[in-house]
Protein backbone atom coordinates (compact mmCIF):
# COMPACT_ATOMS: atom_id res chain seq x y z
CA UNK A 1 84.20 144.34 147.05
CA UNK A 2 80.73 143.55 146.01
CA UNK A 3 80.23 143.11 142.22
CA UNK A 4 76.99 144.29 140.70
CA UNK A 5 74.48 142.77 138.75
CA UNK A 6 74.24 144.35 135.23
CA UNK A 7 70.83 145.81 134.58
CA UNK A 8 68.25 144.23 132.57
CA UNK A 9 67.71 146.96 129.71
CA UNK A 10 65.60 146.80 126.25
CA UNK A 11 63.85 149.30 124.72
CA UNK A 12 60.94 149.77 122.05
CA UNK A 13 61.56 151.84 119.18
CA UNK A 14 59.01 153.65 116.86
CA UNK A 15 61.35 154.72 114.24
CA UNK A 16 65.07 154.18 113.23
CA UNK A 17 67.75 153.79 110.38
CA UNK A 18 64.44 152.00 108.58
CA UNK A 19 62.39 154.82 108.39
CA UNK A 20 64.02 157.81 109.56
CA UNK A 21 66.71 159.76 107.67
CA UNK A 22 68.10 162.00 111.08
CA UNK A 23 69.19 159.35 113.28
CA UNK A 24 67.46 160.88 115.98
CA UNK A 25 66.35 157.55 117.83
CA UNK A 26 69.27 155.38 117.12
CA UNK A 27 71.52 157.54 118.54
CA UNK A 28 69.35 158.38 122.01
CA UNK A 29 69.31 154.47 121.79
CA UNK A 30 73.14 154.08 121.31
CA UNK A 31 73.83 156.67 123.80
CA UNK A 32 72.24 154.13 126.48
CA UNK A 33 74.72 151.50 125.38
CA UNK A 34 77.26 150.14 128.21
CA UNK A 35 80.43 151.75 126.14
CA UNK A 36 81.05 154.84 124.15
CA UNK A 37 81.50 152.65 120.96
CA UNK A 38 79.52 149.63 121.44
CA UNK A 39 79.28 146.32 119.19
CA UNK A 40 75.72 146.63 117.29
CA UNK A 41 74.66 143.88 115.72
CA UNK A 42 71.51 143.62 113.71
CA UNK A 43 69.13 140.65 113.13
CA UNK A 44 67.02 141.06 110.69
CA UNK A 45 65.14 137.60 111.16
CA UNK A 46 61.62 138.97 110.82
CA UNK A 47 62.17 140.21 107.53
CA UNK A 48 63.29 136.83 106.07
CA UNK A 49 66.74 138.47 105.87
CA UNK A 50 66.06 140.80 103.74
CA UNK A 51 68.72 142.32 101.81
CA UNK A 52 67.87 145.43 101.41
CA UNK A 53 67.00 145.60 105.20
CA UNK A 54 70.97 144.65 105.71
CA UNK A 55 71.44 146.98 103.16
CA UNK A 56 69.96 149.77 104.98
CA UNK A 57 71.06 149.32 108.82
CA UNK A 58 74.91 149.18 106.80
CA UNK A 59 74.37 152.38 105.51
CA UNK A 60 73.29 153.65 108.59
CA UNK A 61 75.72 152.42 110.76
CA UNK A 62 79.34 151.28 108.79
CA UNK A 63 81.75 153.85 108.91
CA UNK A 64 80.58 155.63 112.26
CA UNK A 65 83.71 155.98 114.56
CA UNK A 66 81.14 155.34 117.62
CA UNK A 67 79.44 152.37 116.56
CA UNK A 68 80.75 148.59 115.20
CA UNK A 69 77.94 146.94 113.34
CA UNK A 70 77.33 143.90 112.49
CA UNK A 71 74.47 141.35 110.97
CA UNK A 72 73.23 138.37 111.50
CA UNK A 73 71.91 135.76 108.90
CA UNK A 74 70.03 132.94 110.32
CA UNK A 75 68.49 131.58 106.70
CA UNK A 76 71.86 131.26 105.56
CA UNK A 77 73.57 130.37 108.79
CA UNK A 78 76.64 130.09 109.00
CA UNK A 79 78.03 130.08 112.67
CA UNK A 80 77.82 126.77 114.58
CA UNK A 81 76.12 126.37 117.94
CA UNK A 82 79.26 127.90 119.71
CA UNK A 83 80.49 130.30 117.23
CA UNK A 84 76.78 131.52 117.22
CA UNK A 85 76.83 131.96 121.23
CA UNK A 86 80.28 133.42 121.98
CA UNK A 87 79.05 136.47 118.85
CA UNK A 88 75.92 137.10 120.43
CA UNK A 89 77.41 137.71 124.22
CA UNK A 90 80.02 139.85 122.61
CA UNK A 91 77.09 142.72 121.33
CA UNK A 92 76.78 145.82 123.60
CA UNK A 93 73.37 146.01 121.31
CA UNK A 94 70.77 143.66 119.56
CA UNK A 95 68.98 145.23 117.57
CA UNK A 96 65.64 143.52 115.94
CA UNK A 97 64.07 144.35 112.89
CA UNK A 98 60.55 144.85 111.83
CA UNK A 99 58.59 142.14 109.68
CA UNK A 100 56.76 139.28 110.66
CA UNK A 101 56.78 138.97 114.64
CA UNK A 102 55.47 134.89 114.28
CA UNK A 103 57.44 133.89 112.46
CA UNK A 104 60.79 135.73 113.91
CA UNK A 105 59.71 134.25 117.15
CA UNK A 106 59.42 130.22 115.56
CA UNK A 107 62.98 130.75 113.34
CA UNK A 108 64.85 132.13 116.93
CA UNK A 109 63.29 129.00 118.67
CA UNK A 110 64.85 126.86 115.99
CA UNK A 111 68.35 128.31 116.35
CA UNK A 112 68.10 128.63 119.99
CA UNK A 113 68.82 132.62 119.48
CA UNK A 114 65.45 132.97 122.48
CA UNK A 115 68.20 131.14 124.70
CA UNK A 116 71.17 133.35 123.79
CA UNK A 117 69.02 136.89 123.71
CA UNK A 118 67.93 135.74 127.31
CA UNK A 119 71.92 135.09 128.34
CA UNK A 120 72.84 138.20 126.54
CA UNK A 121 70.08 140.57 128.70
CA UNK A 122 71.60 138.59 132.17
CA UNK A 123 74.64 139.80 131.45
CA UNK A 124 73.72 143.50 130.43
CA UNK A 125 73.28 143.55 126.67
CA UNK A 126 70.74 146.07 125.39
CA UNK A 127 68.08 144.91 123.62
CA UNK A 128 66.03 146.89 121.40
CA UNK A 129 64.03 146.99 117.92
CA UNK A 130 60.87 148.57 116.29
CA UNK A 131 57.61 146.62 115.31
CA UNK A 132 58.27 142.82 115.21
CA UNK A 133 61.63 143.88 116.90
CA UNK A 134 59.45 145.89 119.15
CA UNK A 135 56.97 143.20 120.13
CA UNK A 136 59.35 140.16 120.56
CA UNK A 137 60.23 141.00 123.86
CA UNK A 138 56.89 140.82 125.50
CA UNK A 139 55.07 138.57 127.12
CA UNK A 140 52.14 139.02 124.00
CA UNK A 141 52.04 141.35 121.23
CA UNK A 142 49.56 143.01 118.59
CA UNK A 143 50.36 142.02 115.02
CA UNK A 144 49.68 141.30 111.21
CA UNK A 145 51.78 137.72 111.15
CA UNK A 146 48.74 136.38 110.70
CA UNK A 147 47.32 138.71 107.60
CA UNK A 148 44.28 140.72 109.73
CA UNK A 149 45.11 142.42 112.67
CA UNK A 150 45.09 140.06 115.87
CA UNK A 151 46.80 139.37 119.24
CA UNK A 152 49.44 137.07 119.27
CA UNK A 153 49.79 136.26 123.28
CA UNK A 154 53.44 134.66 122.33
CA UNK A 155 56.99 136.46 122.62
CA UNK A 156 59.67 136.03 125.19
CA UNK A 157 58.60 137.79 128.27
CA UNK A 158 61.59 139.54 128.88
CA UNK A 159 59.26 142.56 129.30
CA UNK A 160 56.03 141.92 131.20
CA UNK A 161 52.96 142.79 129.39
CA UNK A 162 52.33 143.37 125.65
CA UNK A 163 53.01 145.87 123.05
CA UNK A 164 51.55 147.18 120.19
CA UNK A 165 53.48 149.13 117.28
CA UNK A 166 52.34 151.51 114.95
CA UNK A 167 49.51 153.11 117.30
CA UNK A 168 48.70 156.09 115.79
CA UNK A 169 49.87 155.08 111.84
CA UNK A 170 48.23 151.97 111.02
CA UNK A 171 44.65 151.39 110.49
CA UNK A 172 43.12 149.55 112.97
CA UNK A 173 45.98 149.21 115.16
CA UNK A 174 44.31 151.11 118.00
CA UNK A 175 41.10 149.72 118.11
CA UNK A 176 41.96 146.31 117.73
CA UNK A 177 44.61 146.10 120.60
CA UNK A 178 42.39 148.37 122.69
CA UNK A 179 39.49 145.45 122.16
CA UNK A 180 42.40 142.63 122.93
CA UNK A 181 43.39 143.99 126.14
CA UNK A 182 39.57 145.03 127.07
CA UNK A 183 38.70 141.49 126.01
CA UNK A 184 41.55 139.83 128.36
CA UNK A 185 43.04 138.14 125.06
CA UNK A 186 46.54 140.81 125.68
CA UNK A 187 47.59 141.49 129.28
CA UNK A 188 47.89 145.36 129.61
CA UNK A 189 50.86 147.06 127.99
CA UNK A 190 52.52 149.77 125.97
CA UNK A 191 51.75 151.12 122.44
CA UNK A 192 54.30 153.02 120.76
CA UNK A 193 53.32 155.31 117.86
CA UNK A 194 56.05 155.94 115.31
CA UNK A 195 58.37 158.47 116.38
CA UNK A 196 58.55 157.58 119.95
CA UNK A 197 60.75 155.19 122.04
CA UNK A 198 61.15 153.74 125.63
CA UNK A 199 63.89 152.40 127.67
CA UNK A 200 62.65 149.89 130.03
CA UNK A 201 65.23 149.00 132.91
CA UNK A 202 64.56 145.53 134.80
CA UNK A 203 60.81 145.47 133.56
CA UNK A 204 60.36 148.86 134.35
CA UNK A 205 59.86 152.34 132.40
CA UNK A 206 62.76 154.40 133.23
CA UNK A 207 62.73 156.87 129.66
CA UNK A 208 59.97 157.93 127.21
CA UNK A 209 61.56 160.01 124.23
CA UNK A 210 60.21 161.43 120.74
CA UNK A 211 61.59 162.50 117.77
CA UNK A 212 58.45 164.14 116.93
CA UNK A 213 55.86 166.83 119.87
CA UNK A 214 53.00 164.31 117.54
CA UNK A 215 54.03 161.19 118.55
CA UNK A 216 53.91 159.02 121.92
CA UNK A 217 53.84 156.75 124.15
CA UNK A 218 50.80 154.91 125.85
CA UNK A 219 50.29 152.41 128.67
CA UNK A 220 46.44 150.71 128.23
CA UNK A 221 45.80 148.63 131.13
CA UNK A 222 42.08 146.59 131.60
CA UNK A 223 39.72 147.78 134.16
CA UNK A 224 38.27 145.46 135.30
CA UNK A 225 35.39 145.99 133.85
CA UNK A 226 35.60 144.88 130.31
CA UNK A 227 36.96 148.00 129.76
CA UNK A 228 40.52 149.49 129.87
CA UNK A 229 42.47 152.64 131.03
CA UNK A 230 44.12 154.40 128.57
CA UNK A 231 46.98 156.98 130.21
CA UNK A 232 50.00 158.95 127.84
CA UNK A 233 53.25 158.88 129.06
CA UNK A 234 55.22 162.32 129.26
CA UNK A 235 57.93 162.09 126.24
CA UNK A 236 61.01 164.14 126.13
CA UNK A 237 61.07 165.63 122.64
CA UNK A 238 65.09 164.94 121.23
CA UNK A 239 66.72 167.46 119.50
CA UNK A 240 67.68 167.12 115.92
CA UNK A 241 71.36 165.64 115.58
CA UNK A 242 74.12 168.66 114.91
CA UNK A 243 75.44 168.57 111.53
CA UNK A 244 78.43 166.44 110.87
CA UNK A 245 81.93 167.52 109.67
């Protein structure tokens, strides 16, 4: 009997336990996981490992009877090169934090974590995160590592394209990506306003969701031109979780 290639699945995330109180997106996001009570681990790497970061994905997730979280450090590492592979490919999610998408790209290079995540996705791992967490996965990125607004064409390509977070929320966001990918400086891509999400299965789009009917998703392509295309992608709207006993 033939066995089948896992699929290649990651997916961008405008919202979460860091900003959201209802859960809404982490559990559409869990509920793509490859078991009912998958192995979530959290890497908080952009944020310099910030406590209260760890503090807050804990609080979300620790004590849920569908989900078995988990954290890891890498400025106070602790797992050797092994010990550090063999947790990784046990995850049914990674899930990336926001912060500074530069420098969470240069720290994973140093560990070798850009190896493992790559392993992990082979072998049917979901990968996810919002804002740095989002942008990682791309082949370039729109981002404030750098202080001002700018285009950082740097990430790990597991997605082709780039991405740009916070489209509708931050100041400037939308202009200056829009001008990146117009310029040729960002390859065409998606930008994710908070509130929305998108599952992206072997490089391609396969689910747009929002928590919110106000926010979505947009693909902005160049036109050849020195211009670009700007097209909004149809978003379920998910309901509101049911109250818990």
């Amino acid at each position: 009997m033939p066995v089948t290639a896992p699929q290649h699945r990651l997916a961008l995330l405008g919202g979460g336990f860091s900003v959201d109180d209802d859960g809404v997106l982490d559990d559409w996001l869990l509920g793509h996981a490859r078991t009912p009570r998958p192995k979530v681990c959290f890497l908080p790497t952009a944020s310099g490992d910030a406590a209260v970061y760890v503090d807050k994905f804990l609080a979300a997730f620790d004590g849920r009877p569908d989900r078995v979280p988990s954290v890891l450090p890498l400025f106070r590492r602790e797992l050797d090169d092994d010990a550090l592979r063999a947790f990784l490919l046990a995850q049914d999610v990674l899930y990336v934090g926001g912060g500074n998408t530069a420098n969470l790209l240069a720290v994973w290079r140093v560990h070798g974590v850009d190896r493992l995540l790559r392993e992990a996705y082979d072998r049917g791992t979901l990968l996810c995160g919002i804002s740095a967490g989002a942008n990682c996965w791309a082949e370039g990125s729109h981002t404030d590592s750098f202080g001002p607004l700018t285009h950082l064409a740097d990430g790990l390509g597991l997605l082709p394209g780039s991405v740009c977070p916070h489209y509708d929320t931050e100041p400037g966001r939308r202009p200056s990506y829009r001008a990146a990918v117009a310029a040729g400086k960002l390859p065409g891509g998606w930008a994710v306003e908070d509130g929305a999400a998108a599952l992206f299965t072997d490089g391609e789009l396969t689910e747009a969701v929002t928590r919110t009917p106000e926010a979505g998703l947009y693909r902005v392509d160049p036109d050849g031109r020195g211009g670009l295309t700007e097209r909004q992608v149809p978003c379920r709207l998910l309901e509101p979780p049911a109250p818990r006993r």
